[in-house]
Protein backbone atom coordinates (compact mmCIF):
# COMPACT_ATOMS: atom_id res chain seq x y z
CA UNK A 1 15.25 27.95 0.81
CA UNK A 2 11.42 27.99 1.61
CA UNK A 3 9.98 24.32 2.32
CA UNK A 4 8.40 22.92 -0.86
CA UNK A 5 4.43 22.39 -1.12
CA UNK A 6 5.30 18.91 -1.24
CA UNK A 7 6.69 18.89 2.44
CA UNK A 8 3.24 20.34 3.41
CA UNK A 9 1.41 17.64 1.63
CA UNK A 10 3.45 15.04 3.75
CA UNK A 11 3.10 16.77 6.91
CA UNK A 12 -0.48 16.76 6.30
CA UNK A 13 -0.89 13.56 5.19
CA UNK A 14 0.84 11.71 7.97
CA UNK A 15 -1.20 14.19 10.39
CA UNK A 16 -4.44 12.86 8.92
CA UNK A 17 -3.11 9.15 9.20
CA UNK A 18 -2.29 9.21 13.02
CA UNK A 19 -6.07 10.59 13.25
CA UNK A 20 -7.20 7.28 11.01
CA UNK A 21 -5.33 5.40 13.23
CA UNK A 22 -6.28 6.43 16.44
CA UNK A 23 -10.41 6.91 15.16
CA UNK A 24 -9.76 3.02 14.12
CA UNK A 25 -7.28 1.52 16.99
CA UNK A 26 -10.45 2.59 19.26
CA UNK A 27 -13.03 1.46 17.08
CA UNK A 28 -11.53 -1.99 16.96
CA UNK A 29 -10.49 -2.43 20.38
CA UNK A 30 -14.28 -1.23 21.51
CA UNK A 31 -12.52 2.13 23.42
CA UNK A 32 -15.14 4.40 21.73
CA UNK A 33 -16.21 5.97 24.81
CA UNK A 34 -13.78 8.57 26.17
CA UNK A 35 -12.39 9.96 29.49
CA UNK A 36 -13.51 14.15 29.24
CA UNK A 37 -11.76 15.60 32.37
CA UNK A 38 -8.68 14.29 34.03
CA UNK A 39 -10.79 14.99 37.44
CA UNK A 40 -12.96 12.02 37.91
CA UNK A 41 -13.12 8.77 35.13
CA UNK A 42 -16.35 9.73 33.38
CA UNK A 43 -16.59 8.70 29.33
CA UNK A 44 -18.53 10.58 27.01
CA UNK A 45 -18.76 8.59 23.37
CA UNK A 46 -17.01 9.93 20.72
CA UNK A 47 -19.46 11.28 18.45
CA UNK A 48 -21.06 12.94 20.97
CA UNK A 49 -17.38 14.97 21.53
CA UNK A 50 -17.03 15.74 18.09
CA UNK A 51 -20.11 16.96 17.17
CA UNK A 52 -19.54 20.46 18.78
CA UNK A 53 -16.26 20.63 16.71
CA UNK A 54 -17.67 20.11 13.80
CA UNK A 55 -20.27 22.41 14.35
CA UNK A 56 -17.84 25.07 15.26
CA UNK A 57 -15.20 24.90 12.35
CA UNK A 58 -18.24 25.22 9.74
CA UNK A 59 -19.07 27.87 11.93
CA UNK A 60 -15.94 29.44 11.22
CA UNK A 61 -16.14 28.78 7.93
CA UNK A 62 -19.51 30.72 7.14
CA UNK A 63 -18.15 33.35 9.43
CA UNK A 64 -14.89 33.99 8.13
CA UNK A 65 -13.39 37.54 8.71
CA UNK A 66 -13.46 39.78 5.20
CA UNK A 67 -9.94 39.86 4.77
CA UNK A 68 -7.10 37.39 5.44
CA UNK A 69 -4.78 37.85 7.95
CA UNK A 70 -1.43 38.88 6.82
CA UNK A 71 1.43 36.04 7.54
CA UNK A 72 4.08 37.70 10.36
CA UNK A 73 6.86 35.92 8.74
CA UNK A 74 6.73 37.66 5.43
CA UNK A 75 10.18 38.34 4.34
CA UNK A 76 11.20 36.32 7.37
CA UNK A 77 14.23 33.68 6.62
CA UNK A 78 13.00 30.48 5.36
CA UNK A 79 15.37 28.42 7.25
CA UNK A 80 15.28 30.94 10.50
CA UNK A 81 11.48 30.25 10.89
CA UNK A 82 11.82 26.33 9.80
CA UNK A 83 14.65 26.04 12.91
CA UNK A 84 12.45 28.01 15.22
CA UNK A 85 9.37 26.15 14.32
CA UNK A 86 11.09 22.51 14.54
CA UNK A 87 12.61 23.75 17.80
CA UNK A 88 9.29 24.44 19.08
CA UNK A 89 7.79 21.44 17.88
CA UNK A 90 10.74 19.43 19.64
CA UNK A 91 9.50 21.32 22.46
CA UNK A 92 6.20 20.54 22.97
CA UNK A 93 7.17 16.89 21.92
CA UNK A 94 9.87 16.61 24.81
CA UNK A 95 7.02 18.34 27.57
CA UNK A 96 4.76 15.62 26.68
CA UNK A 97 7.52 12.65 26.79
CA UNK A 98 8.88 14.14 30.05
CA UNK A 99 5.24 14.34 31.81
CA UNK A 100 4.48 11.06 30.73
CA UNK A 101 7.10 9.25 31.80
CA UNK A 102 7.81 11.72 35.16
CA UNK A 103 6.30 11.29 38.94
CA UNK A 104 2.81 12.58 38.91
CA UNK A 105 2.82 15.98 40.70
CA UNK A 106 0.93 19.77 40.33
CA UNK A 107 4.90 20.96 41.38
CA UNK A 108 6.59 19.01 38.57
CA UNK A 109 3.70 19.65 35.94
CA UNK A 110 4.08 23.15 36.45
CA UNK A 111 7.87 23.25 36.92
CA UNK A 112 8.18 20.96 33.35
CA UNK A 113 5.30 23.17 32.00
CA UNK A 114 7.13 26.44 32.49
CA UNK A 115 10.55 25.46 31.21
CA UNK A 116 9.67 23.89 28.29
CA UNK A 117 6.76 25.64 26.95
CA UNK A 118 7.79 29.42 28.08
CA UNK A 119 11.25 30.10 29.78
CA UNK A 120 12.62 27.90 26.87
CA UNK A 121 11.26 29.26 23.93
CA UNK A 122 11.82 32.55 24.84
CA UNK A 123 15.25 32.46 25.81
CA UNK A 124 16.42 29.96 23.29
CA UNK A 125 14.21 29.68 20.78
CA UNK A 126 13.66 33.98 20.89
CA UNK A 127 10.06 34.15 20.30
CA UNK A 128 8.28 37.12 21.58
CA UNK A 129 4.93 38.29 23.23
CA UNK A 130 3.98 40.35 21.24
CA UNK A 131 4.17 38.48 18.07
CA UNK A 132 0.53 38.72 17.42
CA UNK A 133 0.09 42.17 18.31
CA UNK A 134 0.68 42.98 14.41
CA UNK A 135 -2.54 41.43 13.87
CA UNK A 136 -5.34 43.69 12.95
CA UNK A 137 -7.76 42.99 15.05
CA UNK A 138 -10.27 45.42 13.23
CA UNK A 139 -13.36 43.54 12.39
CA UNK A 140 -12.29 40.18 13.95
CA UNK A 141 -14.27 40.39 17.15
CA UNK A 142 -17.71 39.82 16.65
CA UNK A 143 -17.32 36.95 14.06
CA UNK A 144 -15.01 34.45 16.18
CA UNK A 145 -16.83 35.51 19.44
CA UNK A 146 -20.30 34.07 17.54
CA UNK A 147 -18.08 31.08 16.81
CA UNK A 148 -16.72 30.13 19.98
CA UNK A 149 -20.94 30.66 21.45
CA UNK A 150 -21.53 28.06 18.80
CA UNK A 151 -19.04 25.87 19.63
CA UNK A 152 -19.48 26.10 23.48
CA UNK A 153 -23.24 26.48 23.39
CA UNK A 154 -23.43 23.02 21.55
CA UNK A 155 -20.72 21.15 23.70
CA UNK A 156 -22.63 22.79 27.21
CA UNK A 157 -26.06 20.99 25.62
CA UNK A 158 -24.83 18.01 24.65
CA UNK A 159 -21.88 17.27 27.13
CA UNK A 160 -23.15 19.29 30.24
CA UNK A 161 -20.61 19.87 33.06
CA UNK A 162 -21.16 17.72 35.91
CA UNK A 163 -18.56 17.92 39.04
CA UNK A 164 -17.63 20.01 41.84
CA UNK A 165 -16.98 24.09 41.60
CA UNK A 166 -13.38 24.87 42.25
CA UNK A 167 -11.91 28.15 43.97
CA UNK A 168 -11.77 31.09 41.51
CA UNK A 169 -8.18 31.45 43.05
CA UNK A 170 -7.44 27.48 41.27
CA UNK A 171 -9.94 28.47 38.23
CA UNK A 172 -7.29 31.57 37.37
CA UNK A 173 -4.16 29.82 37.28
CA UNK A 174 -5.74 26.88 35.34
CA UNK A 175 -6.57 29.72 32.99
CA UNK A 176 -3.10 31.64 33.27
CA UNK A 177 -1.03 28.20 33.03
CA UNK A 178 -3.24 26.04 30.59
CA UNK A 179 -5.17 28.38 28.58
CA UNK A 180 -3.24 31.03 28.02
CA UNK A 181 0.42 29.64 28.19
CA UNK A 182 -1.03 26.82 25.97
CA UNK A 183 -2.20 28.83 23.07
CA UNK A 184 0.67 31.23 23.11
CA UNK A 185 2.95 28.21 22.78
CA UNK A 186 0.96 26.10 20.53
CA UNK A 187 -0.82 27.92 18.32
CA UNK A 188 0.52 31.97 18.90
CA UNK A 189 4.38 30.79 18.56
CA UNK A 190 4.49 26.90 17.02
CA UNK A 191 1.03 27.08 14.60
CA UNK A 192 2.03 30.32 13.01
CA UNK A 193 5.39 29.33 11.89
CA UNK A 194 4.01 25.94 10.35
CA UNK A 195 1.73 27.82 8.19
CA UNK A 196 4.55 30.39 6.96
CA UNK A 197 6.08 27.36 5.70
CA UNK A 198 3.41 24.94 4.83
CA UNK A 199 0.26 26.53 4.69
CA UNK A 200 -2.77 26.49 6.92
CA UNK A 201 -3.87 22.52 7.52
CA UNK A 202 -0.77 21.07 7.71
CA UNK A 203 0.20 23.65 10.37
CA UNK A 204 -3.10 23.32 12.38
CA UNK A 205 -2.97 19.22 12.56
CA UNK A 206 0.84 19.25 13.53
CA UNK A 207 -0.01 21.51 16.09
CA UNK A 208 -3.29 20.18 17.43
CA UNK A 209 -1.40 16.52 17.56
CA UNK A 210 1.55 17.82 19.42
CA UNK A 211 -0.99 19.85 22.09
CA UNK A 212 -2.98 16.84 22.25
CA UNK A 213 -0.48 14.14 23.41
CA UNK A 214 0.58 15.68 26.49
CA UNK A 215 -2.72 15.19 27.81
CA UNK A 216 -2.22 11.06 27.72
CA UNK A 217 -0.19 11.53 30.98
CA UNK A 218 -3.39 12.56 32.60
CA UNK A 219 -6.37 11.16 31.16
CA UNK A 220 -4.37 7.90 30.22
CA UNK A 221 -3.98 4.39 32.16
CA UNK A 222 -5.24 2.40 29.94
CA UNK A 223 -1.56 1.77 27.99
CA UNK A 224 0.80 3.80 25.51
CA UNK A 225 -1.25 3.12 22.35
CA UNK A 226 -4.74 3.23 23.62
CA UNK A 227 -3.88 6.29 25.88
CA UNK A 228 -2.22 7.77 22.68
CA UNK A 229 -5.25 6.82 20.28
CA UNK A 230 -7.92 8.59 23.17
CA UNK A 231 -6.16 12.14 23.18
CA UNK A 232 -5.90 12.30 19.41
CA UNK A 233 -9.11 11.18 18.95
CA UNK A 234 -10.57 14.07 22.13
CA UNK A 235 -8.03 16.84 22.21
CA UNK A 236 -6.67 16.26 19.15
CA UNK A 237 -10.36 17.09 17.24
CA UNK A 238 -10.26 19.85 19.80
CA UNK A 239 -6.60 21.24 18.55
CA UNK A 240 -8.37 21.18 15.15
CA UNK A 241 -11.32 23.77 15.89
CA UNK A 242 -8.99 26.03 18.03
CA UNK A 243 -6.51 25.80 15.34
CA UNK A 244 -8.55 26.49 12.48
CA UNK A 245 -10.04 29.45 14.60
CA UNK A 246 -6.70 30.95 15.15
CA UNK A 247 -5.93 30.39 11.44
CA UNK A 248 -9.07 31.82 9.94
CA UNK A 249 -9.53 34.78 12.32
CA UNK A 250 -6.63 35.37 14.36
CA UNK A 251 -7.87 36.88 17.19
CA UNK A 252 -6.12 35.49 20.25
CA UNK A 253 -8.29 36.95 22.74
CA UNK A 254 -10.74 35.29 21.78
CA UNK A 255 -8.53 32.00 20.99
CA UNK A 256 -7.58 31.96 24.87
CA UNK A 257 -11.16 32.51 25.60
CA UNK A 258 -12.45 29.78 23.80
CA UNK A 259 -9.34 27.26 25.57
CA UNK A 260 -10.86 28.56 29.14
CA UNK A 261 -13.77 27.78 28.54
CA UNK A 262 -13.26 24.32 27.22
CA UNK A 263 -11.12 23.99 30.36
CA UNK A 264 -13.47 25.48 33.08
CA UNK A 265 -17.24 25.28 31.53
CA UNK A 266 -19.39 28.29 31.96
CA UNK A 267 -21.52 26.21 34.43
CA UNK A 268 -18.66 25.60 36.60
CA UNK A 269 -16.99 29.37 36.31
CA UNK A 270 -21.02 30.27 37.72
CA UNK A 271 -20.61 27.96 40.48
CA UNK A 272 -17.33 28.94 41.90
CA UNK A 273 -18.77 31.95 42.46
């Protein structure tokens, strides 16, 4: 039995309500500045984060491919999807519990990372790589490439990088284990399945919450709630744009692209060198 639209109209509106929440909990405690990097302390206020996300989803928007992308799961199981999609989210729910509450550590976060988010799903949960290699990727370059420069372009103006060039050896596997591992679990395998069986928004702010908690356990220290509350309202609005890009134009080269490069700015990638 397929979920009814009514299930996607919860899931989205308690999605949008942890958002309110989290915009307001900061507002009112006078947190409206937020940590940016879990290297150093530095803030950057909130508008000034979201204003490249905004910019990119209407970039998006006006740029959207010519023809939808077909859904994978068509003729797919209802309930097969729903308990592979739940199982995911349970997932990605249990990563960010565990590396909150575990020993700080690059060993453990990588260990924890790995079982949970890859060597789980795919022996368990029997997702695939290749899921999104049924995409079409004809005509689906040059659009989300333009939105991703838009996106990046504006957050490199308004939120230049400012910190110390890493080795490219440390800039690849932040880029194998966070960018690409990330969006293959979150959006590739978990998003997809949400919008089979809810449709496009609730799928993308499920998703984007569930990617953005994690990151409490390393840009937090301020508390639960207010830790909680700062990655919904930074990663979280972040989650939204790469979600919306996978959704609209489903190209994940591009997708992973876009995650390094909020990850390791272009001015940093040019200094390492």
């Amino acid at each position: 039995m397929r979920p009814t639209p009514r299930a996607g109209k919860g899931l989205l509106v308690g999605g949008v309500a942890v958002y309110v929440a989290a915009l307001l909990g900061l507002v009112l405690t006078g947190n409206t500045a937020l940590r940016y990097t879990a290297d150093h302390g530095g803030t950057r206020p909130l508008w000034l984060m979201w204003t490249p996300v905004v910019a990119g989803l209407v970039a998006a928007v006006l740029l959207a491919p010519r023809k939808p992308a077909a859904d994978p799961f068509t003729g797919t199981e209802p309930r097969r999807i729903a308990l592979q999609a739940w199982t995911l989210a349970g997932l990605a729910a249990a990563f960010a519990v565990g590396y909150y509450l575990s020993p700080r550590g690059d060993l453990w976060f990588l260990g924890l990372k790995l079982a949970l988010l890859l060597l789980t799903p795919l022996a368990v949960v029997r997702v695939s790589w290749r899921e999104w290699s049924t995409v079409d990727l004809q005509g689906r370059w040059l659009r989300p490439i333009a939105v991703v420069a838009v996106y990046i372009g504006l957050t490199s103006v308004l939120t230049p990088w400012s910190g110390q060039p890493a080795p490219l050896v440390v800039l690849l596997t932040v880029f194998l284990v966070n960018s690409a591992l990330e969006e293959v679990f979150y959006r590739f395998w978990l998003q997809t399945r949400l919008e089979s069986l809810y449709g496009r928004w609730p799928a993308i702010v499920v998703s984007a919450l569930l990617w953005a908690v994690w990151h409490a356990a390393i840009q937090g220290g301020n508390g639960v709630a207010l830790d909680l509350a700062s990655v919904v309202a930074n990663q979280g609005v972040t989650g939204l744009f790469l979600g919306y890009l996978w959704s609209r134009h489903r190209n994940p080269w591009v997708l992973i692209l876009a995650h390094g490069l909020v990850n390791a700015p272009i001015a940093m990638i040019i200094a390492s060198v």
